[in-house]
N, C-alpha and C. Protein backbone atom coordinates (compact mmCIF):
# COMPACT_ATOMS: atom_id res chain seq x y z
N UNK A 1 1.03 0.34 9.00
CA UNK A 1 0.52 1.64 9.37
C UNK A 1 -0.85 1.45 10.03
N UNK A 2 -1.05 1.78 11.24
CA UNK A 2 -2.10 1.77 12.03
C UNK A 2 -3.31 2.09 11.59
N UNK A 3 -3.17 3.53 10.70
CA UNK A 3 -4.18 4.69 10.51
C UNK A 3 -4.78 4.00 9.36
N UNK A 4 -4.47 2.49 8.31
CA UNK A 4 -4.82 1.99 7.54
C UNK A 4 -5.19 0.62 7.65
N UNK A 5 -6.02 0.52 8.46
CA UNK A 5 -6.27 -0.62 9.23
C UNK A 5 -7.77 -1.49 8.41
N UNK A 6 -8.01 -0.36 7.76
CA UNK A 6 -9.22 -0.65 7.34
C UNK A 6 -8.89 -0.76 5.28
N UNK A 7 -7.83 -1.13 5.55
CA UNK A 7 -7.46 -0.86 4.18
C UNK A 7 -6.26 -2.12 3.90
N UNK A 8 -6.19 -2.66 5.03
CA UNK A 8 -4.58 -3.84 5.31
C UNK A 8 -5.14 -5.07 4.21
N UNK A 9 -6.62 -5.49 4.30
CA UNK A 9 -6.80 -6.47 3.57
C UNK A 9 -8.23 -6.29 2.85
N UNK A 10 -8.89 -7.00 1.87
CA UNK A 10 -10.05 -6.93 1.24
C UNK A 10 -11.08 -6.96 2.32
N UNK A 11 -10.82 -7.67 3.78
CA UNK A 11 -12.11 -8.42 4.39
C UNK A 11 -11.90 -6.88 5.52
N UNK A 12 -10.92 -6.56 5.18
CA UNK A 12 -11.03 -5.46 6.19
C UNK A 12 -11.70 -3.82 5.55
N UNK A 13 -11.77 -4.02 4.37
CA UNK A 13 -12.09 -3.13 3.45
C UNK A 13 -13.63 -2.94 3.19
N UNK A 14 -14.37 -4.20 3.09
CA UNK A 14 -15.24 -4.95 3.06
C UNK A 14 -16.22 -4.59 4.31
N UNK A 15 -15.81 -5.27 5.83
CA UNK A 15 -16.46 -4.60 6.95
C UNK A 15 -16.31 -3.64 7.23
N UNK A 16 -15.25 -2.80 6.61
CA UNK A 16 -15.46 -0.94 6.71
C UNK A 16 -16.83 -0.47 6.18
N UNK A 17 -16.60 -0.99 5.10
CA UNK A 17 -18.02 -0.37 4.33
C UNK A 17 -19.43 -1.35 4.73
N UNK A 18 -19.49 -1.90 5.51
CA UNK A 18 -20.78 -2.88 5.90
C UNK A 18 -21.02 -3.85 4.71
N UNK A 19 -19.87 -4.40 4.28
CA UNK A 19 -20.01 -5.63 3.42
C UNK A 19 -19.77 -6.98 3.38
N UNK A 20 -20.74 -8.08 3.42
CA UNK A 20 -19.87 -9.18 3.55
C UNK A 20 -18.83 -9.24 2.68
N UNK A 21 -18.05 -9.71 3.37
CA UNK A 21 -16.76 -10.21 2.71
C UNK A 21 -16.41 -10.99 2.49
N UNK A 22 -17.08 -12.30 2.74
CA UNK A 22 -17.61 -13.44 2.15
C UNK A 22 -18.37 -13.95 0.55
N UNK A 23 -18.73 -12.52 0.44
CA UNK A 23 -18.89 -12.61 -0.98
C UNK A 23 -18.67 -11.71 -2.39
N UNK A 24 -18.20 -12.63 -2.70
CA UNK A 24 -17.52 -12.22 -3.96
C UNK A 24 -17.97 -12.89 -5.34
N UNK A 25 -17.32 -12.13 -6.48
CA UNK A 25 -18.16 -12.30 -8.11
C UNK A 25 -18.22 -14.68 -7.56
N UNK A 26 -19.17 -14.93 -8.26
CA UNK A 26 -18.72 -16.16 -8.92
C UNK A 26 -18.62 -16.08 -10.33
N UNK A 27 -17.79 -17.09 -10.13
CA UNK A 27 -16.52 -17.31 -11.97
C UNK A 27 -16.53 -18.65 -12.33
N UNK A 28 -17.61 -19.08 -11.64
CA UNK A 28 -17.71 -20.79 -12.25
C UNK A 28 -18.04 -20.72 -13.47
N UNK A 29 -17.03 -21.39 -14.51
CA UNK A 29 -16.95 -21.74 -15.34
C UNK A 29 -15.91 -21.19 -16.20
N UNK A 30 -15.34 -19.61 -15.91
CA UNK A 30 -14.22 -19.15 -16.47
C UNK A 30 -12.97 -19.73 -16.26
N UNK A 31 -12.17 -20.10 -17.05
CA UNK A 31 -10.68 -20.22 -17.52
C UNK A 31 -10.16 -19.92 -15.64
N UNK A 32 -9.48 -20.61 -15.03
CA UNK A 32 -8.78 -20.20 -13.42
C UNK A 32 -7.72 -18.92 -13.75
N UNK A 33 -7.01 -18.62 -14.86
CA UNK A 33 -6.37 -17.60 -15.57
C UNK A 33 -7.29 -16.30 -15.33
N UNK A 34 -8.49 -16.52 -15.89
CA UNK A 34 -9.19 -15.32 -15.92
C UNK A 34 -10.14 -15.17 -14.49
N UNK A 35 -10.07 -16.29 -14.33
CA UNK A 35 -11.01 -15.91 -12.84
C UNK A 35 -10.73 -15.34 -12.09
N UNK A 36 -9.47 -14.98 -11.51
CA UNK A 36 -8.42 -14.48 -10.16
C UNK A 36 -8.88 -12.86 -10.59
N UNK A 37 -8.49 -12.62 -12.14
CA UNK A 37 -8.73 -11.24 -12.31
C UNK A 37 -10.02 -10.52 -11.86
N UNK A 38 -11.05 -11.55 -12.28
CA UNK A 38 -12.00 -10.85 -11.90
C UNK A 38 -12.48 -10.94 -10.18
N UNK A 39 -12.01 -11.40 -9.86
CA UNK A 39 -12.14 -11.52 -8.38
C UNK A 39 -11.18 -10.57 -7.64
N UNK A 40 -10.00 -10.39 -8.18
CA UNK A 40 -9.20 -9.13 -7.51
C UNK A 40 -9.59 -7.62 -7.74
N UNK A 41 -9.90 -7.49 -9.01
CA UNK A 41 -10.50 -6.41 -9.47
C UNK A 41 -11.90 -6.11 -8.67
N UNK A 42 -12.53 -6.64 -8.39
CA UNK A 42 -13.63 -6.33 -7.14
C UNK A 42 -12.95 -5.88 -6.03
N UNK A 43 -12.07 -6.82 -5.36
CA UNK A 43 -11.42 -6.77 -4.10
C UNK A 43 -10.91 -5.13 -4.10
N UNK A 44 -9.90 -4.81 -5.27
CA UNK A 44 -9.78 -3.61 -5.19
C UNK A 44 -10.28 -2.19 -5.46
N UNK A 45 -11.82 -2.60 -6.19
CA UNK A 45 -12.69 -1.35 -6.11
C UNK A 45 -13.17 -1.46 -4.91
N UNK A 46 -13.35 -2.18 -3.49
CA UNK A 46 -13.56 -2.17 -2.40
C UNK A 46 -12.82 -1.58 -1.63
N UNK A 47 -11.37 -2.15 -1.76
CA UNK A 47 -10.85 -1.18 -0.89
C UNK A 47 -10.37 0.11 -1.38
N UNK A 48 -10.42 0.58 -2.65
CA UNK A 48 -10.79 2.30 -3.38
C UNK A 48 -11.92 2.56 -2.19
N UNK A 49 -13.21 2.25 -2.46
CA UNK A 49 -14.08 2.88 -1.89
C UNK A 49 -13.84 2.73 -0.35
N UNK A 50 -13.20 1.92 0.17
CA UNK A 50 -13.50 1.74 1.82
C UNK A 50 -11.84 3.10 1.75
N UNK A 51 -11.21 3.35 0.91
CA UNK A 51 -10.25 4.33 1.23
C UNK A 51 -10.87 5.59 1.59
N UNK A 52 -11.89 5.59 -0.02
CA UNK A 52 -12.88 7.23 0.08
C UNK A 52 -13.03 7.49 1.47
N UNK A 53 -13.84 6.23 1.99
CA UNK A 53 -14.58 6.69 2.65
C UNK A 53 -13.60 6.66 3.99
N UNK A 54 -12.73 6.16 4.17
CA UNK A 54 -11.86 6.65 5.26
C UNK A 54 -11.34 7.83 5.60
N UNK A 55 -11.56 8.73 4.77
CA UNK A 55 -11.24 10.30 4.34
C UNK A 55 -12.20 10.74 4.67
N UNK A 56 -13.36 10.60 4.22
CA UNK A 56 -15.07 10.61 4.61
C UNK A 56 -14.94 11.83 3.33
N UNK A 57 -14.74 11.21 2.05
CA UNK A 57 -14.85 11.66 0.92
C UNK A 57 -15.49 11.26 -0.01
N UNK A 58 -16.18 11.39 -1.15
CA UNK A 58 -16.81 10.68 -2.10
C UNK A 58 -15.68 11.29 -3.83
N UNK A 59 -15.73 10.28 -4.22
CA UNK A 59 -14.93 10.42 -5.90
C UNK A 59 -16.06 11.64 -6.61
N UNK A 60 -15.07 12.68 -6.99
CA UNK A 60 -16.27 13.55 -7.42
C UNK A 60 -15.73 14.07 -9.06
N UNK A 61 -16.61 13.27 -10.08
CA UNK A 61 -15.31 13.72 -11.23
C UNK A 61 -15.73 14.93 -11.68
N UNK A 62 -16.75 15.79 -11.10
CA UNK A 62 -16.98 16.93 -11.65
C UNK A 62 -16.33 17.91 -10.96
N UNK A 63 -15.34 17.50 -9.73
CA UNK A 63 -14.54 18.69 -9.20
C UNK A 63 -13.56 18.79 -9.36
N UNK A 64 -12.76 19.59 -10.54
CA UNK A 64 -11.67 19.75 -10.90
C UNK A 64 -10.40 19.37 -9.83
N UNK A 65 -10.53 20.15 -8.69
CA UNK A 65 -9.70 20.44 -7.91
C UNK A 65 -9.70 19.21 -6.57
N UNK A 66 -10.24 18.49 -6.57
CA UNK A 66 -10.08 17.24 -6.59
C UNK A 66 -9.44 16.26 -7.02
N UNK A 67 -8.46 16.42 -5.79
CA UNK A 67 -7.05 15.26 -6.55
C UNK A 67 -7.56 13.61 -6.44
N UNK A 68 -7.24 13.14 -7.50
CA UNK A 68 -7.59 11.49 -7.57
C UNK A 68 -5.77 10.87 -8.27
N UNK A 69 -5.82 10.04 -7.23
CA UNK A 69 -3.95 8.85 -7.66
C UNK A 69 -4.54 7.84 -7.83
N UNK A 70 -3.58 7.43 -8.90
CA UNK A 70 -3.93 6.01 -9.33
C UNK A 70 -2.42 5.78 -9.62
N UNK A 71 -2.07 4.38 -10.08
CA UNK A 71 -1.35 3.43 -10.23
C UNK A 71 -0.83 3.34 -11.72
N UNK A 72 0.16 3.91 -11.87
CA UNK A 72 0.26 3.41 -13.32
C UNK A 72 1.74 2.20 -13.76
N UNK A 73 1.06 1.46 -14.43
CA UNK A 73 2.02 0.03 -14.64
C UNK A 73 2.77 -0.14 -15.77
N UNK A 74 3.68 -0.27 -15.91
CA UNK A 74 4.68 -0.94 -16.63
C UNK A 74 5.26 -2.36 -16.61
N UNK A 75 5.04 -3.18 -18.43
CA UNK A 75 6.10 -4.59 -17.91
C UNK A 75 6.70 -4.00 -17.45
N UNK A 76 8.13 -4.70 -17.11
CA UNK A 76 9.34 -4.86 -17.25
C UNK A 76 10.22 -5.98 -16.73
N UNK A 77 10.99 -6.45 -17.69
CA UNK A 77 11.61 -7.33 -17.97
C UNK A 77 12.92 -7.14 -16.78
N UNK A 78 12.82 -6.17 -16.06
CA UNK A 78 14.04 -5.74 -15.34
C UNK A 78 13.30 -6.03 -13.59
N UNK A 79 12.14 -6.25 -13.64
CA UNK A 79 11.32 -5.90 -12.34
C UNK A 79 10.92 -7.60 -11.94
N UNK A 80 11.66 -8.07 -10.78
CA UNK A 80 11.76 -9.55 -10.71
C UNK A 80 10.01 -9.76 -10.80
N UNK A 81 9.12 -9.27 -10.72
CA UNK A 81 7.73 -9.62 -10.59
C UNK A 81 7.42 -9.50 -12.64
N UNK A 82 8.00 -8.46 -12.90
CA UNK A 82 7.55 -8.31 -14.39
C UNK A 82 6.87 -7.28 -14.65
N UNK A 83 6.26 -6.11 -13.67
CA UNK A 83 5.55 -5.14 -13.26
C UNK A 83 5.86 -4.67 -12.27
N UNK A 84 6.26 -3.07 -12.80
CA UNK A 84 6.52 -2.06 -12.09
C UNK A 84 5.50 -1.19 -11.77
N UNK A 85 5.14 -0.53 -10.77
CA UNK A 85 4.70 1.24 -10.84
C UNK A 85 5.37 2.39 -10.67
N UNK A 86 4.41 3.34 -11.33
CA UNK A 86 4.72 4.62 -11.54
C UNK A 86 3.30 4.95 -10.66
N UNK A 87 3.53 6.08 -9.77
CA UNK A 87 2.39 6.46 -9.53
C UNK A 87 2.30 8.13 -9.93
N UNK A 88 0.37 8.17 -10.09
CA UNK A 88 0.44 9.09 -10.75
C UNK A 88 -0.78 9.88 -9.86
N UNK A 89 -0.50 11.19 -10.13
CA UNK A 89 -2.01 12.10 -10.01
C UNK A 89 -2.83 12.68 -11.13
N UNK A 90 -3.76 12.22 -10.49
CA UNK A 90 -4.70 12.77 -11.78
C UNK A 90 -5.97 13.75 -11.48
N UNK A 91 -5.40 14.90 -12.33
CA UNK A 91 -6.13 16.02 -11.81
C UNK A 91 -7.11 16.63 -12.94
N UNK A 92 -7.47 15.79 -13.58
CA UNK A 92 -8.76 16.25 -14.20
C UNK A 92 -9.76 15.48 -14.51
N UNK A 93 -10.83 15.86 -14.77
CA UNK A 93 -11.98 15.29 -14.87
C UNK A 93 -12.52 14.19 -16.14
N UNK A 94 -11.25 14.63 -17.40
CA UNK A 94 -11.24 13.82 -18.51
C UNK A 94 -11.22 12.56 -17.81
N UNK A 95 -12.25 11.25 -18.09
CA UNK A 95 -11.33 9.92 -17.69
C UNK A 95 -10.20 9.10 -18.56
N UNK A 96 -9.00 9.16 -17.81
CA UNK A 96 -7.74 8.88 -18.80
C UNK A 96 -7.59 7.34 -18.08
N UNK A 97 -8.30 7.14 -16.86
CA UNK A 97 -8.21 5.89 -16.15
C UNK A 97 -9.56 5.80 -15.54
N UNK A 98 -9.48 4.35 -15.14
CA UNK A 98 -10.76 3.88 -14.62
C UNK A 98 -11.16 4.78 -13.37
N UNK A 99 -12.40 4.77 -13.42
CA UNK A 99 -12.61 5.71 -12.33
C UNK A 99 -12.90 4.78 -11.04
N UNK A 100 -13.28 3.60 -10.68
CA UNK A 100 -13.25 2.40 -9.68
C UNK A 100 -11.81 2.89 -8.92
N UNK A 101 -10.48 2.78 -9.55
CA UNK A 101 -9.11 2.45 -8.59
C UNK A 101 -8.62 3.76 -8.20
N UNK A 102 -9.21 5.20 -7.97
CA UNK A 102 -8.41 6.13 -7.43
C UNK A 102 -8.47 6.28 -5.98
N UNK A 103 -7.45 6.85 -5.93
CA UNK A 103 -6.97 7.19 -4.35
C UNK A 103 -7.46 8.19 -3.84
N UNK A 104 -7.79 8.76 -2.67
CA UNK A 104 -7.58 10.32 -2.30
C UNK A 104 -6.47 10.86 -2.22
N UNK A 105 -5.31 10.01 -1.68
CA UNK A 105 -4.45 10.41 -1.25
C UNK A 105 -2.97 9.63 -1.93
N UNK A 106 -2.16 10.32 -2.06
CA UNK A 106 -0.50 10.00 -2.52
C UNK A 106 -0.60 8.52 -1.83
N UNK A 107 -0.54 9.04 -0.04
CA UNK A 107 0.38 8.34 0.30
C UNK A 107 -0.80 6.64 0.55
N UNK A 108 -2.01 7.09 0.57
CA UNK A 108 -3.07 6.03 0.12
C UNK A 108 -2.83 5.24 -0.40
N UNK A 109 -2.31 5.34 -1.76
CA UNK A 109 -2.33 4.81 -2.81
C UNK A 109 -1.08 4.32 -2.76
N UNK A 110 0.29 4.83 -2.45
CA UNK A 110 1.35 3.76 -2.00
C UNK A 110 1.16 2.92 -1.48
N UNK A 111 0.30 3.79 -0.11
CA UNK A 111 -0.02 1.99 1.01
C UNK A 111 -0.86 0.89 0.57
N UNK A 112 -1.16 1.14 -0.59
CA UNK A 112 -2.84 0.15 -1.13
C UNK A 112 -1.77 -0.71 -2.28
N UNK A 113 -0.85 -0.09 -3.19
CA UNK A 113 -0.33 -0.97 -4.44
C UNK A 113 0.82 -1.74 -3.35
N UNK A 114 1.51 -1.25 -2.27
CA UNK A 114 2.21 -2.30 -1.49
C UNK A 114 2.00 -3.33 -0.91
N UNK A 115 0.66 -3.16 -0.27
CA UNK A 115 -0.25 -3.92 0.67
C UNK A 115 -0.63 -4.83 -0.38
N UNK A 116 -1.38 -5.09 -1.84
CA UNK A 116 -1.96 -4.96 -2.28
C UNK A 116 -1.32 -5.42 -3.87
N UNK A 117 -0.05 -5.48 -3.55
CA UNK A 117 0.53 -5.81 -4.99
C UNK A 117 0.15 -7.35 -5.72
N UNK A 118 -0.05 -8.26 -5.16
CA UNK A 118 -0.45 -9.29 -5.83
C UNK A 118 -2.15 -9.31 -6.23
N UNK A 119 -2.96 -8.50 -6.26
CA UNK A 119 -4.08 -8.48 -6.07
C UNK A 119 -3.94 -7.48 -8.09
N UNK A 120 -3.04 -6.06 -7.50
CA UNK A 120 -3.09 -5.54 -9.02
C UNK A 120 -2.62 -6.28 -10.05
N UNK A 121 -0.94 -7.39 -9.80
CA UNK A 121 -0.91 -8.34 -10.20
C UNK A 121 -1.69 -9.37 -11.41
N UNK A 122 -2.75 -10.06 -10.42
CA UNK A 122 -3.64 -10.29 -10.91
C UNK A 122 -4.62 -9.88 -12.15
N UNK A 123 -4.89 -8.72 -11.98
CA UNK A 123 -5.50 -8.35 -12.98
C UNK A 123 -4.76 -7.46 -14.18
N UNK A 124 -3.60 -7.57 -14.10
CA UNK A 124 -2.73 -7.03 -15.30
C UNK A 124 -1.89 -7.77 -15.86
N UNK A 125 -1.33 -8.95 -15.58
CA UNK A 125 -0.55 -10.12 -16.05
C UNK A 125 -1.55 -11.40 -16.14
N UNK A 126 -1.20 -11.70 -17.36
CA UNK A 126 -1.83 -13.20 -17.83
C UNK A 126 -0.84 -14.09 -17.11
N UNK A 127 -1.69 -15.24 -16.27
CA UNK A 127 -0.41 -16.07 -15.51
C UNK A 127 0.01 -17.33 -16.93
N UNK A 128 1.17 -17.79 -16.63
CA UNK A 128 1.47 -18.77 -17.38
C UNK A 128 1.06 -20.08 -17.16
């Protein structure tokens, strides 16, 4: 999708928002298991925010009416990866999820967990 160009990869997410993209957490010394997580989990509060701002929106949890999507995961033993989604909207201000990974948009947030699936991956499965 064209109109998500700025959202296709981390480094593209990254120079949306005037960031190097060259740098990222260091994890020298953590477990290589745990390191990926924390390095994807950045990657994807980047491209959350380089989404906002592709909307030219800011996350506002005090406005009710302000729709925010996020990702919601399931093992499953049936899903050749081991993890499924459900996606969800979330329309209130309680935080029931992290506030870093929401979407503006539905179809955002499809294009970001597709684009993007080994990255959530990462930070929700312990590798073997």
């Amino acid at each position: 999708m064209k109109k998500y160009l700025h959202l296709e990869s981390f480094e593209a997410a990254a120079k949306f928002l005037g960031y190097d993209p060259t740098i990222k957490p260091v994890v020298t010394g953590l477990p290589e298991k745990h390191a990926q997580n924390v390095i994807s989990g950045y990657e994807l509060d980047v491209i959350s925010e380089a989404a906002w701002k592709g909307e030219d929106k800011e996350i506002d949890w005090t406005d009710w009416n302000q729709r925010k999507y996020y990702a919601w995961w399931d093992m499953s033993a049936s899903s050749p990866s081991g993890l499924a989604c459900s996606v969800y909207l979330f329309g209130d201000t309680t935080a029931h999820v992290g506030s870093r990974r929401v979407f503006p948009t539905l179809e955002i947030l499809k294009y970001v967990v597709k684009q993007h699936f080994e990255k959530y991956k990462d930070i929700l499965v312990i590798p073997k």
